[in-house]
C-alpha atoms as a PDB file:
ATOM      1  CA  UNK A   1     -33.251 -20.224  -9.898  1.00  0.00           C
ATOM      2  CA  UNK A   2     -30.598 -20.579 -12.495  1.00  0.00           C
ATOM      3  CA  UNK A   3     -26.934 -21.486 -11.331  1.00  0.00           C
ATOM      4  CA  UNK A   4     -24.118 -19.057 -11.537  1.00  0.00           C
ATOM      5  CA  UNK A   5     -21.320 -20.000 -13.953  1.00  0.00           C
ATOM      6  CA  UNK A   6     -18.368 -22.067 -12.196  1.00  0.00           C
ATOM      7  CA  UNK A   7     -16.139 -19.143 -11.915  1.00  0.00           C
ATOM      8  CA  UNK A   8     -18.443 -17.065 -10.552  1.00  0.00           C
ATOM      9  CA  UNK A   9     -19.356 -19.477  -8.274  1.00  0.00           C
ATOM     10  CA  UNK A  10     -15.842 -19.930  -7.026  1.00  0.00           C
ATOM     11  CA  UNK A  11     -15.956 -16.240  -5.641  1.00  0.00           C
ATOM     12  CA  UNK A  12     -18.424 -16.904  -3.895  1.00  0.00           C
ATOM     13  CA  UNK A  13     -17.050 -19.805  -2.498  1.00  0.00           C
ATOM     14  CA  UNK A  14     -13.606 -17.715  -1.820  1.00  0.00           C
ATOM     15  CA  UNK A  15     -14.986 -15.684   0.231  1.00  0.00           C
ATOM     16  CA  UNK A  16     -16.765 -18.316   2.448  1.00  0.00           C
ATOM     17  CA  UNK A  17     -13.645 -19.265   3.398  1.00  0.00           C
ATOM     18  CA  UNK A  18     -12.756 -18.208   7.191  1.00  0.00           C
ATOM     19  CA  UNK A  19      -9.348 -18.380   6.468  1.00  0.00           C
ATOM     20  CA  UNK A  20      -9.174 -15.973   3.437  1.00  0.00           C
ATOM     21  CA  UNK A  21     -10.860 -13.098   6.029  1.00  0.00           C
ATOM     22  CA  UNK A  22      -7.868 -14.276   8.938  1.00  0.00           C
ATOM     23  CA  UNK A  23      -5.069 -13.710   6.203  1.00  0.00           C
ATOM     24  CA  UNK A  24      -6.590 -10.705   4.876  1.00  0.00           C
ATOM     25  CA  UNK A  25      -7.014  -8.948   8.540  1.00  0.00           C
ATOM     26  CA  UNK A  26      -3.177  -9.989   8.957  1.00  0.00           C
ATOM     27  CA  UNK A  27      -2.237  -7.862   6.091  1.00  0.00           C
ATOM     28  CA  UNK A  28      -4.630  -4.982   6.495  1.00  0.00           C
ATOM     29  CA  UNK A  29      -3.768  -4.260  10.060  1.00  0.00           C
ATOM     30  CA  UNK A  30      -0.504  -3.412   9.720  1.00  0.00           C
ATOM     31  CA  UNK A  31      -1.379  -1.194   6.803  1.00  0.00           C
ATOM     32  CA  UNK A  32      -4.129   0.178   8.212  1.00  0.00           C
ATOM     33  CA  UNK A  33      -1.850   0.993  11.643  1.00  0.00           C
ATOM     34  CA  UNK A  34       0.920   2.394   8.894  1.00  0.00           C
ATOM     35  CA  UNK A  35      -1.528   5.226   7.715  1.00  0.00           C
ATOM     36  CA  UNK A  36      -2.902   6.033  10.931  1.00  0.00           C
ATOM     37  CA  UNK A  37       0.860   7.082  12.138  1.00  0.00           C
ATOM     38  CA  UNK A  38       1.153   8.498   8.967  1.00  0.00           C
ATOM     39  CA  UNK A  39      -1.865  10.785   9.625  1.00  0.00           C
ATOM     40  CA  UNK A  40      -1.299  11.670  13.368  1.00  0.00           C
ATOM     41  CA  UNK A  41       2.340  12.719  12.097  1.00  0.00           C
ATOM     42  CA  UNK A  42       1.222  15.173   9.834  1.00  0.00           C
ATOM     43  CA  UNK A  43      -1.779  16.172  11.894  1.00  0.00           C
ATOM     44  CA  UNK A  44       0.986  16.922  15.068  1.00  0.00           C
ATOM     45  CA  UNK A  45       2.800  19.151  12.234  1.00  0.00           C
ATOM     46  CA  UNK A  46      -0.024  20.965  11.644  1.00  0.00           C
ATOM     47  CA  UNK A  47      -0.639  20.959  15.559  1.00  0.00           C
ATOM     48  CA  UNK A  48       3.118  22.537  16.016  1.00  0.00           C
ATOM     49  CA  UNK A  49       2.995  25.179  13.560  1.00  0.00           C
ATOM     50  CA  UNK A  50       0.077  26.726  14.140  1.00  0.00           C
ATOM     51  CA  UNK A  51       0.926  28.699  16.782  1.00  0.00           C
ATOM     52  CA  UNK A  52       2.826  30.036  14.342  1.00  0.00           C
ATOM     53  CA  UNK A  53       0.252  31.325  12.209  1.00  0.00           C
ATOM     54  CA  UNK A  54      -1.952  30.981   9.123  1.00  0.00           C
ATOM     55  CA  UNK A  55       1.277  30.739   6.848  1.00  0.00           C
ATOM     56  CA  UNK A  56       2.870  28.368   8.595  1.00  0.00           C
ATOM     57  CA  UNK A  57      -0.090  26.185   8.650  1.00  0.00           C
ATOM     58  CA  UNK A  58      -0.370  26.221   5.185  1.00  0.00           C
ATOM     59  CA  UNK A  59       2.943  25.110   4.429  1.00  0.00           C
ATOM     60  CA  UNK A  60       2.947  22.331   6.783  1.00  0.00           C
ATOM     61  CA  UNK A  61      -0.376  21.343   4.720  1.00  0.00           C
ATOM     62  CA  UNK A  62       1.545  21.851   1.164  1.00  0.00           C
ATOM     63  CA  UNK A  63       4.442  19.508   2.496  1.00  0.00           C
ATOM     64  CA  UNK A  64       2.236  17.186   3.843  1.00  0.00           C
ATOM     65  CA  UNK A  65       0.828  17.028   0.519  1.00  0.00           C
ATOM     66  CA  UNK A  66       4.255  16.793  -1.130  1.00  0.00           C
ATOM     67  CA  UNK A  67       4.903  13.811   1.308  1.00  0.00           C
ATOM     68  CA  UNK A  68       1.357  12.201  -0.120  1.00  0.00           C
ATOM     69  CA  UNK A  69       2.547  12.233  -3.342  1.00  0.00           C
ATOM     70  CA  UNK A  70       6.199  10.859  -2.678  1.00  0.00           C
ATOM     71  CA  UNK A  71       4.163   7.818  -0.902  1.00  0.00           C
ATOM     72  CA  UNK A  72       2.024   7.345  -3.980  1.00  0.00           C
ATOM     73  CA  UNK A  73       4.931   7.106  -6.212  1.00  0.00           C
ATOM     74  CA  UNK A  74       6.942   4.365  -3.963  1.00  0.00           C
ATOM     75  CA  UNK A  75       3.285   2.573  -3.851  1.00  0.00           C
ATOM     76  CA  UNK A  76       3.376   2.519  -7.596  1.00  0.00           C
ATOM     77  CA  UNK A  77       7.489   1.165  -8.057  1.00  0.00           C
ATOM     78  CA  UNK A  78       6.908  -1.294  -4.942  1.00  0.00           C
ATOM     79  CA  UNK A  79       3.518  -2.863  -6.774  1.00  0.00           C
ATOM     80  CA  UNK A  80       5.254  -2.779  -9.830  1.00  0.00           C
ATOM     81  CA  UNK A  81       8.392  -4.365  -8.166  1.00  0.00           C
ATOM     82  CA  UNK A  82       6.162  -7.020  -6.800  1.00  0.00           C
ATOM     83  CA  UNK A  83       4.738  -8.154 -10.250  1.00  0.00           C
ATOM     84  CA  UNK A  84       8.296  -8.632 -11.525  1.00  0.00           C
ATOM     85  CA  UNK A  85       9.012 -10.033  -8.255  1.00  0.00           C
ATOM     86  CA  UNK A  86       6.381 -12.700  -8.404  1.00  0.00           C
ATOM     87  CA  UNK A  87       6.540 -13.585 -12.372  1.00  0.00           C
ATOM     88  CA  UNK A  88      10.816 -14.209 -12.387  1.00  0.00           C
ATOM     89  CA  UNK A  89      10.461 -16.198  -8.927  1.00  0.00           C
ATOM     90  CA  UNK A  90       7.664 -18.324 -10.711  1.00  0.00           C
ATOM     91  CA  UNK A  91      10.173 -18.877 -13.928  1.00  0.00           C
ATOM     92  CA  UNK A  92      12.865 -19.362 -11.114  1.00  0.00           C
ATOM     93  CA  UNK A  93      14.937 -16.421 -13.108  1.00  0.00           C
ATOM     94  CA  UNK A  94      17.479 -15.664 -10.337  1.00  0.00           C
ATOM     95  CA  UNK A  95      19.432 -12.662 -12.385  1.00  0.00           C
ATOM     96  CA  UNK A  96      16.275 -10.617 -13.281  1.00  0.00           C
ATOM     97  CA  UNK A  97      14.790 -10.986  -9.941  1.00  0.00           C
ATOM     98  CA  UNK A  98      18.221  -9.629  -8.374  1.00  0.00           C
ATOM     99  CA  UNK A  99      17.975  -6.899 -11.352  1.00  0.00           C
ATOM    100  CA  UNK A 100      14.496  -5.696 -10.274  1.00  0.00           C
ATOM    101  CA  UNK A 101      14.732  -6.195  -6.445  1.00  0.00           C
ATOM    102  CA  UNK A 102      18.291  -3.815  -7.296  1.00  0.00           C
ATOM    103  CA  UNK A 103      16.075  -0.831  -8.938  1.00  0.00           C
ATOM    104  CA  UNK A 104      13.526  -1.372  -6.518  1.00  0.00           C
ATOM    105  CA  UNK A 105      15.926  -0.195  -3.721  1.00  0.00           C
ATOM    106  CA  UNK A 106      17.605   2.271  -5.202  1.00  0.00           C
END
């Protein structure tokens, strides 16, 4: 059986590692725990308003899908934010890390 080329082989190795499946539960949980509120929120909306009606329902749904697509967008700066974040820490470039953390927040 031929080997696998060294970097190849170094995924596989990666994820071997116990620890790399500890630090990767740490940060899935709490994301994973963020979209579940995020879903029972907008499922007790729905829950709410429909004793209301049929019309009311669907507007909860079309704000609910408004809402989606405001948390996509601050997924997108905040990823975006983070690259910055991580290359001007890495050239230890104080001002353009404060400029990008700035626009981040606002």
């Amino acid at each position: 059986m031929p080997s696998l080329p060294r970097p190849i082989q170094n995924i596989f190795d990666f994820y071997r590692d116990p620890e790399y499946f500890v630090n990767i539960r740490k940060l899935a949980l709490p994301i994973i725990a963020q979209q579940f509120m995020f879903s029972a929120l907008n499922m007790a909306g729905v829950v709410f308003v429909g004793q209301k009606g049929d019309t009311a329902v669907a507007a909860v749904g079309l704000a609910n899908q408004v809402a989606f697509l405001m948390s996509l967008v601050n997924f997108g700066i905040v990823s975006g934010a983070a690259m910055f974040t991580a290359q001007f820490w890495g050239r230890r470039d104080i001002p353009n890390l404060r400029r990008v953390l700035g626009l981040c927040l606002a």
